[in-house]
C-alpha atoms as a PDB file:
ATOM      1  CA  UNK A   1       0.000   0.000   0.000  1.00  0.00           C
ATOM      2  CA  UNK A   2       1.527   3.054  -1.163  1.00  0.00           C
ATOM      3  CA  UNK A   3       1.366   6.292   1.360  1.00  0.00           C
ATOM      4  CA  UNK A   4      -0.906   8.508  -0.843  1.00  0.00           C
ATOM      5  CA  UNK A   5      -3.715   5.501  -0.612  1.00  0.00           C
ATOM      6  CA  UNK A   6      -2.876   4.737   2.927  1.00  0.00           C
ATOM      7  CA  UNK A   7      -3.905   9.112   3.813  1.00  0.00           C
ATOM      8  CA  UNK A   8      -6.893   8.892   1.539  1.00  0.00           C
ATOM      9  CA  UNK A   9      -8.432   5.662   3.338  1.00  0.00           C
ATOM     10  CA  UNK A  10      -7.707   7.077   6.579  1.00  0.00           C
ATOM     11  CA  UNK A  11      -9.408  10.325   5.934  1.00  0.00           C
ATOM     12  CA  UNK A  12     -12.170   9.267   4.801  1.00  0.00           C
ATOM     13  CA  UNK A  13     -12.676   6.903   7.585  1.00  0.00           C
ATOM     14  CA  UNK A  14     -12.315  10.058   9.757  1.00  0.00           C
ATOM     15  CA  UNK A  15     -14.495  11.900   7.677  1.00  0.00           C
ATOM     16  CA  UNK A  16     -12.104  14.811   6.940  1.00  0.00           C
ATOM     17  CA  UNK A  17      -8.710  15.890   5.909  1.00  0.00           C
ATOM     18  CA  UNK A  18      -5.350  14.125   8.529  1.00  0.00           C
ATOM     19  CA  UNK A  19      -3.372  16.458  10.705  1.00  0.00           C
ATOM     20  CA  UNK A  20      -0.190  16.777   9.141  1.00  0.00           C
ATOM     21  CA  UNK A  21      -1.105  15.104   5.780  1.00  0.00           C
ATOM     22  CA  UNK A  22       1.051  17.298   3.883  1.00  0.00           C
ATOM     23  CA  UNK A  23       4.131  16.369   5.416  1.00  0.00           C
ATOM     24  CA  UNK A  24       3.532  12.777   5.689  1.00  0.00           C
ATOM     25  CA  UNK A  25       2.723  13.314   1.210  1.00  0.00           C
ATOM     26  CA  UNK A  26       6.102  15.373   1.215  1.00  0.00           C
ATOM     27  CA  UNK A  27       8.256  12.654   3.399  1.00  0.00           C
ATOM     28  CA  UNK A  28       7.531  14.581   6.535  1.00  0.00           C
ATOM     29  CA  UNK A  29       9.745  17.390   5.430  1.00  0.00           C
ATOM     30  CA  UNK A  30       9.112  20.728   5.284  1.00  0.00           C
ATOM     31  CA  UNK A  31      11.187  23.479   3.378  1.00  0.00           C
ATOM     32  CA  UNK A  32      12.376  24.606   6.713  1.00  0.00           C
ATOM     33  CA  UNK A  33      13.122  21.447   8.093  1.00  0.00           C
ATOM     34  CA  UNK A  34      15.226  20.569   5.035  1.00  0.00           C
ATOM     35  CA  UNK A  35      17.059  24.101   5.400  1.00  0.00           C
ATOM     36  CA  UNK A  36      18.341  23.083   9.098  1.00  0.00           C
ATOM     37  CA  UNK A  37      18.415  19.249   8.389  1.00  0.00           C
ATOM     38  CA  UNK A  38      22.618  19.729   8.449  1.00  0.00           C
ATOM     39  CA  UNK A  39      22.708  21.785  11.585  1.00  0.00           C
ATOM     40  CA  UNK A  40      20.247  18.831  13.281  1.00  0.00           C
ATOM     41  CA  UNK A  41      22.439  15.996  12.022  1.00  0.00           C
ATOM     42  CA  UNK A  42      25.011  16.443  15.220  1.00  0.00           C
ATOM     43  CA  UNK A  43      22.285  15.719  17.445  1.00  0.00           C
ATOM     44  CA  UNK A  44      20.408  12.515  16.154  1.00  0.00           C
ATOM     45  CA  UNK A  45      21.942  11.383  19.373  1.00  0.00           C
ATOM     46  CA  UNK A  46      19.287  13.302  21.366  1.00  0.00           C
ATOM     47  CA  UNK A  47      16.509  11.277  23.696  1.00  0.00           C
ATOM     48  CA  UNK A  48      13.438  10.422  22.014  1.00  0.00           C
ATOM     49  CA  UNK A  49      10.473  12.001  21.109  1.00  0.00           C
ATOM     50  CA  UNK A  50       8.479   9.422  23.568  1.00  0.00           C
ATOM     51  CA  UNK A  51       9.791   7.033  26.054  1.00  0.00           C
ATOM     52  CA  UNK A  52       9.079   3.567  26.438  1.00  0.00           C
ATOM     53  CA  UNK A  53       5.757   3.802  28.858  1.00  0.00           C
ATOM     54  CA  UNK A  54       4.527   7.030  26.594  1.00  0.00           C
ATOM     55  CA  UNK A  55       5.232   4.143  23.518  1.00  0.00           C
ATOM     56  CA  UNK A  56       3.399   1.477  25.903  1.00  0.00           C
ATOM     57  CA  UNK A  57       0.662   3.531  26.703  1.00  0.00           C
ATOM     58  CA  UNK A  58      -0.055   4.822  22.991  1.00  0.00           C
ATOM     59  CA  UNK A  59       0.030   0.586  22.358  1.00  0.00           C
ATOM     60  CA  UNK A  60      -2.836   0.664  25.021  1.00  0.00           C
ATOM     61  CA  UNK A  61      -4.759   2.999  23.236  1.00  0.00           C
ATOM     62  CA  UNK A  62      -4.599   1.818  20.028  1.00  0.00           C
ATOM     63  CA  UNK A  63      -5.707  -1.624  21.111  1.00  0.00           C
ATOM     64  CA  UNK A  64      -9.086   0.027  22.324  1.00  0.00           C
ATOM     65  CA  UNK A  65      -9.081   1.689  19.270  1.00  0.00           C
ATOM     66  CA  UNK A  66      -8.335  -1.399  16.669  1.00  0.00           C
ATOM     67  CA  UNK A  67      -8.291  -4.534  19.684  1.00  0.00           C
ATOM     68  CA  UNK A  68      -7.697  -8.274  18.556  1.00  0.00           C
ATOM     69  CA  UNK A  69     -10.306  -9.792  17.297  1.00  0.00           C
ATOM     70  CA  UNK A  70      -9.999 -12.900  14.795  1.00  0.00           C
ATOM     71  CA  UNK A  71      -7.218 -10.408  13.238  1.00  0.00           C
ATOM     72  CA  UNK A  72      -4.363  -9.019  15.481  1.00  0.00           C
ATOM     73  CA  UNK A  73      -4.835  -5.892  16.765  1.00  0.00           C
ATOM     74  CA  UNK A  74      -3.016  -2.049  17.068  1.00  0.00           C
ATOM     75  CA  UNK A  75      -0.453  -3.096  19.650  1.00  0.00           C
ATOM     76  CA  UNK A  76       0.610  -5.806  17.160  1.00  0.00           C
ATOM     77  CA  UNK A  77       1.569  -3.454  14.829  1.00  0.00           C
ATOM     78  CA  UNK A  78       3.207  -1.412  17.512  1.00  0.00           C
ATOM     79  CA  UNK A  79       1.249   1.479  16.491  1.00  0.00           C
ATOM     80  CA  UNK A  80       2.879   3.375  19.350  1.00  0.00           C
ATOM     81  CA  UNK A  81       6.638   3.513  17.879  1.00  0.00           C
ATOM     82  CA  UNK A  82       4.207   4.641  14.858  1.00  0.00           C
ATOM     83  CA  UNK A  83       3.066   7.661  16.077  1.00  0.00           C
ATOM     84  CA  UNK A  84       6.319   8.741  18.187  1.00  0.00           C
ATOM     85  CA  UNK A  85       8.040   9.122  14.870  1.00  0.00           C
ATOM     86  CA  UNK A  86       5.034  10.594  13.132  1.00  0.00           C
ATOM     87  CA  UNK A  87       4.606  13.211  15.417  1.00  0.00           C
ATOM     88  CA  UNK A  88       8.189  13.910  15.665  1.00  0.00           C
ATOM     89  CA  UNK A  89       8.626  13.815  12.082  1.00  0.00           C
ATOM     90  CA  UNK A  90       5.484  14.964  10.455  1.00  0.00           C
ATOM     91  CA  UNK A  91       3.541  16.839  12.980  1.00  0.00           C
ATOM     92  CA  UNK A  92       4.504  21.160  13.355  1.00  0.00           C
ATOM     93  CA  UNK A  93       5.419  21.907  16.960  1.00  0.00           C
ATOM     94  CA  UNK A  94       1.905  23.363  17.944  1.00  0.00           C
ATOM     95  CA  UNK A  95       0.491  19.951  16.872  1.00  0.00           C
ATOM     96  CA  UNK A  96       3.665  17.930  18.295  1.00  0.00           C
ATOM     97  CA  UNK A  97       2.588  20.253  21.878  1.00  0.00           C
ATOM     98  CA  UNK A  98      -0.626  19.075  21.402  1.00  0.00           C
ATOM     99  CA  UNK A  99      -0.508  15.810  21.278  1.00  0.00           C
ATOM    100  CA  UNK A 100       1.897  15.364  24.189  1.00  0.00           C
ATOM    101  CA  UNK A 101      -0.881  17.291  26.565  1.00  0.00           C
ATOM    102  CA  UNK A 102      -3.116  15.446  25.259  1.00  0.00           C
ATOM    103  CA  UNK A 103      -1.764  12.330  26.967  1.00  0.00           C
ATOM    104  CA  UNK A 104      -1.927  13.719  30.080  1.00  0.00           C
ATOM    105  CA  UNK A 105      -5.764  14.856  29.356  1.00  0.00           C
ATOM    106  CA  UNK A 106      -6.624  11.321  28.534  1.00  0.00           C
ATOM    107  CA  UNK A 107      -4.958  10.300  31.871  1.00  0.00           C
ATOM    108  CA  UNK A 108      -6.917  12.603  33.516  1.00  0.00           C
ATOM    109  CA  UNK A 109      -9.868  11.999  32.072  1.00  0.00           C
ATOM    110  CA  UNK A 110      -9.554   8.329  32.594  1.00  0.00           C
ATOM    111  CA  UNK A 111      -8.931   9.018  36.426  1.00  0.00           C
ATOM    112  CA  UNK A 112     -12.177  11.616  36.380  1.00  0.00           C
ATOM    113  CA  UNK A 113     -14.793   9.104  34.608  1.00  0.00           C
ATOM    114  CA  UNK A 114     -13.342   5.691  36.147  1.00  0.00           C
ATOM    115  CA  UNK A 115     -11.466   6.726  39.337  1.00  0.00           C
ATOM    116  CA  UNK A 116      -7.882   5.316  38.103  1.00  0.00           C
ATOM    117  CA  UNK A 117      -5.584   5.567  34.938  1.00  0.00           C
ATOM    118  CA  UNK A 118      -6.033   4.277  31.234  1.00  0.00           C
ATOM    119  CA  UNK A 119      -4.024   1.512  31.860  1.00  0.00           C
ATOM    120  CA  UNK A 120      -5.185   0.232  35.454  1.00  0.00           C
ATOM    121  CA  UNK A 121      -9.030   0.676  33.622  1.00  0.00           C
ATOM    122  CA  UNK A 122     -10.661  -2.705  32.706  1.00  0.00           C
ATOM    123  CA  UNK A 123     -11.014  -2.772  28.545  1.00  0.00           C
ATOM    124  CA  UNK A 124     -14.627  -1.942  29.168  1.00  0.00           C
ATOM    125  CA  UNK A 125     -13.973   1.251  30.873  1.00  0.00           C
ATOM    126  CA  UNK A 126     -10.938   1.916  28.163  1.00  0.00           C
ATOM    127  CA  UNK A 127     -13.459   1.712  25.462  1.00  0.00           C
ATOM    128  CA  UNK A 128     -16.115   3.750  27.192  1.00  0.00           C
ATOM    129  CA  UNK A 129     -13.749   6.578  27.989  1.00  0.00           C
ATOM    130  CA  UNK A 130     -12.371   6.505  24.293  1.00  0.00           C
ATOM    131  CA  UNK A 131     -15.882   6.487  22.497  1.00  0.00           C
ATOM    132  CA  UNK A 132     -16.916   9.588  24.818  1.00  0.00           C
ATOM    133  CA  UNK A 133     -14.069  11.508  23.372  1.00  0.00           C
ATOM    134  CA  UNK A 134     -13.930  10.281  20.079  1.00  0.00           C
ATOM    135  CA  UNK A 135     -17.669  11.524  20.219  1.00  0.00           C
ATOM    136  CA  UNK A 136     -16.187  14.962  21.691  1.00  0.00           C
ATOM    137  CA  UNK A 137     -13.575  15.344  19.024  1.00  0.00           C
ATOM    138  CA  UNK A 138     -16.575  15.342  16.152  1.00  0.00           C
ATOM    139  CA  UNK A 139     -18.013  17.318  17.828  1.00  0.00           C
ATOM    140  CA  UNK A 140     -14.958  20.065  18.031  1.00  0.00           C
ATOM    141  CA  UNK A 141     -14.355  19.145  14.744  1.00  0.00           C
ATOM    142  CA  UNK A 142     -17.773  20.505  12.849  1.00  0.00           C
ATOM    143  CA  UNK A 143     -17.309  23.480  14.336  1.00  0.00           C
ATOM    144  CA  UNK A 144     -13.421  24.226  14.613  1.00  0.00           C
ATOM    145  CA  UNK A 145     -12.011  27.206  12.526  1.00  0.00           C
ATOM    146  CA  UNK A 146      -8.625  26.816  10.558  1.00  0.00           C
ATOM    147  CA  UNK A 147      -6.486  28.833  12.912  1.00  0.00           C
ATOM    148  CA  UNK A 148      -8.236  26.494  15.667  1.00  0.00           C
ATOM    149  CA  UNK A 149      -5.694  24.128  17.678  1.00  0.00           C
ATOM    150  CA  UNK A 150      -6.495  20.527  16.564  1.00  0.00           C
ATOM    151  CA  UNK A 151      -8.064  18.098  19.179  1.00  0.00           C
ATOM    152  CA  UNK A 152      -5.729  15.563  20.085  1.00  0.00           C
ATOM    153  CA  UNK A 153      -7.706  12.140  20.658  1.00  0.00           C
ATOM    154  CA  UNK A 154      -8.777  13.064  16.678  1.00  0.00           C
ATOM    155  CA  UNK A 155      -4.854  12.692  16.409  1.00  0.00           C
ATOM    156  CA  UNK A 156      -4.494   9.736  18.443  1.00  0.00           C
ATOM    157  CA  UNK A 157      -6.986   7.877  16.156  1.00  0.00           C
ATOM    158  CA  UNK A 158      -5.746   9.133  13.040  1.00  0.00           C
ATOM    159  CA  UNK A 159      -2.282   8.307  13.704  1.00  0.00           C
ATOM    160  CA  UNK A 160      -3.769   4.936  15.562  1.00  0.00           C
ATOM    161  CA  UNK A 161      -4.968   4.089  12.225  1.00  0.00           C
ATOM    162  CA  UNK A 162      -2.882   5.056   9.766  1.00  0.00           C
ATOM    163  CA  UNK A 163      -0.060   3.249  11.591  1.00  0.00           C
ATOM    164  CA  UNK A 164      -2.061  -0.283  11.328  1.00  0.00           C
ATOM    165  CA  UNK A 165      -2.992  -0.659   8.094  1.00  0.00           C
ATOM    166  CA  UNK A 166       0.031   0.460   6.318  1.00  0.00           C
ATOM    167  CA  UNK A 167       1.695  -2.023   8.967  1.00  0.00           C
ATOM    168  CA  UNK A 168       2.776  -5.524   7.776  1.00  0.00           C
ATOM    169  CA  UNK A 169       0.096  -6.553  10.345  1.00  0.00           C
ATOM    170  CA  UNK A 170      -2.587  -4.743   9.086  1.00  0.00           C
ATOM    171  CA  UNK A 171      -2.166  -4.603   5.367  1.00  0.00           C
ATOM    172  CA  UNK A 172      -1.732  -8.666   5.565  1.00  0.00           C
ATOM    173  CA  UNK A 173      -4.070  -9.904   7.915  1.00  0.00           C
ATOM    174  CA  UNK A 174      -6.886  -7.342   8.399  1.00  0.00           C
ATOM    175  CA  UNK A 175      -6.753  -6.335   4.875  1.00  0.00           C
ATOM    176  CA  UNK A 176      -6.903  -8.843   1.939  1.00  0.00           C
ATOM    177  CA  UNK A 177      -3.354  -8.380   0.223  1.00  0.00           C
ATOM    178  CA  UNK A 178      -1.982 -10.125  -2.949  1.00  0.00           C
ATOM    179  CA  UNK A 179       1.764  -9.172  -3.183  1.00  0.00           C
ATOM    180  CA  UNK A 180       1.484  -9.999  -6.905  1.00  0.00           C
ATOM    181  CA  UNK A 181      -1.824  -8.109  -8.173  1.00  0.00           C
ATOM    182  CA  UNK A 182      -3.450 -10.455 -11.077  1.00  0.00           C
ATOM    183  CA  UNK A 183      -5.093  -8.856 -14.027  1.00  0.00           C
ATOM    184  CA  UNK A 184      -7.389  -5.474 -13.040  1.00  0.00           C
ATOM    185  CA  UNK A 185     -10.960  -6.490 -12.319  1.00  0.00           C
ATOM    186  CA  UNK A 186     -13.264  -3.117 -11.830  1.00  0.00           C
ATOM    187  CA  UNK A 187     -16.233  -5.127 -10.737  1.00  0.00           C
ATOM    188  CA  UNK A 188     -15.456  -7.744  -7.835  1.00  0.00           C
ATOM    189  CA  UNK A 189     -18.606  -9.477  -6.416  1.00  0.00           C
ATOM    190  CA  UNK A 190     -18.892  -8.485  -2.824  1.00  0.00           C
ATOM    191  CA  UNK A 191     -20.385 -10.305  -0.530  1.00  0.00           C
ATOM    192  CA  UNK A 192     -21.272  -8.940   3.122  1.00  0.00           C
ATOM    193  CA  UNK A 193     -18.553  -9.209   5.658  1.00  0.00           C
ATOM    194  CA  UNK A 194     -15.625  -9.543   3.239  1.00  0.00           C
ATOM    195  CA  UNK A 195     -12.649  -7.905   3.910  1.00  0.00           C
ATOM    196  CA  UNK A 196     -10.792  -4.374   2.145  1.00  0.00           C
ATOM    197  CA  UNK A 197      -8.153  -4.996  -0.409  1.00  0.00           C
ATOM    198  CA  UNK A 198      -4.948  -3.393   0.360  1.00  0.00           C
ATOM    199  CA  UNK A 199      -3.386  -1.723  -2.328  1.00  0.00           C
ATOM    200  CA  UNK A 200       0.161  -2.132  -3.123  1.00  0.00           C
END
C-alpha cells in the first residue's frame, strides 16, 4: 500500500482531511526542516520524542481503538513507535505540543470518569472513555475554525490508524493483500462481511 492511498483511506474513515497530511505526502519534510536538516544531524543522538511507557501507553490505546479480534490488533503493529516518529517527524510543533498534553488529558480523564488511569481501567472502561471523546472530538471538529488548535484524541486515532494498516500486520491480515496483483478487475462481487483490499 503506497502512502498517498494509505492518507486517503484514513481520511475518509475520519471523515475529513489528517493532521499533518502534507508532510507525511512530502516525506515529513518541510522546506524549513530541510534548510536546518545539516545543523540537526550532530544531534540525532538526542533522547526520544516518547519514552518507552509514553510508547506502551499509545500501544494501550490503540488496542481500544483497533483490539484483537480474529485479526491481530493495534499493539501488534506497535502502532505506538508509529506515532512517536510521526509526530516527531510529520507533525509542526503546535500539533507535536498538542498531542503530548493530550496524553496527560486522557490520563486525567480516565482518572475523572473511572477513578484510576487508562491503563489500570478494565477494557470496558478503556473503550467507554475513548468512544466519549472520540464523540467529543466530532463534535470540536464541525465546528473548529482553521487557525483552531487541533483536538488531540482526533490525532491519536488518526495516527492509531494510519499506523495499522500500512503495517505488515494490518495490510496482511486485516486487509486482503496479494503481493502480486493479477489482471485489473473493476467489478469484484462483494459479498457482506468480506474484507478491504490493500493496495500495493
Amino acid at each position: 500500500m503506497n502512502r498517498r492511498d494509505a492518507l486517503t483511506r484514513v481520511a475518509l474513515i475520519m471523515g475529513g482531511t489528517l493532521i499533518g497530511g502534507d508532510y507525511f505526502l512530502s516525506s515529513c519534510s518541510s522546506p524549513t526542516e530541510e534548510k536546518n536538516a545539516k545543523a540537526t544531524t550532530a544531534a540525532k543522538k538526542e533522547k526520544p520524542f516518547l519514552n518507552q511507557d509514553q510508547v506502551a501507553y499509545l500501544n494501550e490505546v490503540g488496542e481500544t481503538i483497533l483490539p484483537t479480534t480474529k485479526t491481530p490488533g493495534a499493539k501488534a503493529a506497535d502502532v505506538g513507535s508509529f506515532m512517536a516518529v510521526m509526530v516527531k517527524d510529520c507533525y509542526e510543533p503546535k500539533d507535536q505540543q498538542i498531542f503530548l498534553e493530550g496524553l496527560t488529558k486522557l490520563e486525567q480523564a480516565s482518572k475523572q470518569k473511572n477513578g484510576k488511569g487508562f491503563l489500570e481501567s478494565t477494557p470496558e472502561q478503556r473503550t467507554v472513555l475513548l468512544t466519549a471523546l472520540d464523540a467529543e472530538q466530532k463534535n470540536y471538529s464541525k465546528t473548529k475554525t482553521l487557525e483552531a488548535p487541533n483536538h488531540y484524541f482526533r490525532m491519536l486515532k488518526e495516527l492509531t490508524l494510519l499506523g495499522y494498516f500500512t503495517s505488515e500486520v494490518g495490510s496482511t491480515k486485516a486487509l486482503r493483500y496479494l503481493p502480486v496483483p493479477g489482471k485489473y478487475d473493476g467489478c469484484v462481487p462483494y459479498k457482506k462481511g468480506d474484507r478491504a483490499w490493500a493496495t500495493t
